[in-house]
Protein backbone atom coordinates (compact mmCIF):
# COMPACT_ATOMS: atom_id res chain seq x y z
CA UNK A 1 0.00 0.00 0.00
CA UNK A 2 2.94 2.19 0.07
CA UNK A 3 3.21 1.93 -3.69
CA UNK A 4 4.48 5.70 -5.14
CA UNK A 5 1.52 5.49 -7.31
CA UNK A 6 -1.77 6.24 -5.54
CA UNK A 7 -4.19 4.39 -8.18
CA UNK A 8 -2.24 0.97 -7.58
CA UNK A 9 -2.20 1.70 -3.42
CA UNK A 10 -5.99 2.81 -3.45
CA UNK A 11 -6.49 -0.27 -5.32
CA UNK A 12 -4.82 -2.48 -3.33
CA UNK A 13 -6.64 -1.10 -0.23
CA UNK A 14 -9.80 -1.77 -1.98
CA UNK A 15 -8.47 -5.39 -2.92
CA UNK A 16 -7.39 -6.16 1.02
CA UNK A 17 -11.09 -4.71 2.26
CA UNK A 18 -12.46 -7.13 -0.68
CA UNK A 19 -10.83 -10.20 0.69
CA UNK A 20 -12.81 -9.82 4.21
CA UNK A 21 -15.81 -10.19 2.74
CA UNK A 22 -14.88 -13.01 0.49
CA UNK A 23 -18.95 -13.81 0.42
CA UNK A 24 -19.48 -10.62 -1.39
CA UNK A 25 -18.26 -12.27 -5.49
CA UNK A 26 -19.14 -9.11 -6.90
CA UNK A 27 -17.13 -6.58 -4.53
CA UNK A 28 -14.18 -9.04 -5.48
CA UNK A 29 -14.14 -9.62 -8.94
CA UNK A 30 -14.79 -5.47 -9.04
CA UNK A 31 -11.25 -4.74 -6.57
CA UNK A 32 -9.61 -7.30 -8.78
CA UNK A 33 -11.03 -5.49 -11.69
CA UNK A 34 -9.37 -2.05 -10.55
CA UNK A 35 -6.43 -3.57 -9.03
CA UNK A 36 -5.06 -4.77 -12.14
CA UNK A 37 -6.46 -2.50 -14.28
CA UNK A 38 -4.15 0.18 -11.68
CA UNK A 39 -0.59 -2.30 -12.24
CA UNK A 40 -1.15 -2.23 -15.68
CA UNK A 41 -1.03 1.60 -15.84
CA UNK A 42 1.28 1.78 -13.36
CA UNK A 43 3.92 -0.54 -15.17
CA UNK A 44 2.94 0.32 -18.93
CA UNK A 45 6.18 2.37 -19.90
CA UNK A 46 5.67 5.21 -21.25
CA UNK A 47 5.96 6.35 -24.84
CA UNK A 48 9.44 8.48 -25.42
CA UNK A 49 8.58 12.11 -26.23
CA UNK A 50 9.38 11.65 -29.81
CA UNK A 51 6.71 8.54 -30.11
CA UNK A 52 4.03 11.07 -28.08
CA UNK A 53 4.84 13.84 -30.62
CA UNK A 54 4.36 11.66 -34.12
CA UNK A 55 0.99 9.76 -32.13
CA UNK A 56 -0.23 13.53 -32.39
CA UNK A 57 0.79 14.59 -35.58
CA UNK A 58 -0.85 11.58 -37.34
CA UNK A 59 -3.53 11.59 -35.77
């Protein structure tokens, strides 16, 4: 939860409080929804400057 990127540690606070009510299927699957929807943002690398600028400039 100390993660430097507050999406993934909000998510994984959602994820722990999730896992206490394990009778609650929907509350899961939807923390373990956000949770790894948060990683994947979190550890996508980012385009260089050079890629962002040509994304733009064709599009």
């Amino acid at each position: 939860m100390r993660y430097p990127d507050p999406a993934v540690a909000a998510a994984t606070e959602q994820m722990l409080n999730a896992c206490g009510n394990v009778e609650n299927a929907a509350s899961l699957e939807a923390a373990l929804e956000a949770f790894g929807q948060a990683v994947r943002a979190a550890t996508t690398p980012r385009l260089s400057w050079w890629a962002r600028r040509r994304a733009v400039q064709a599009g």
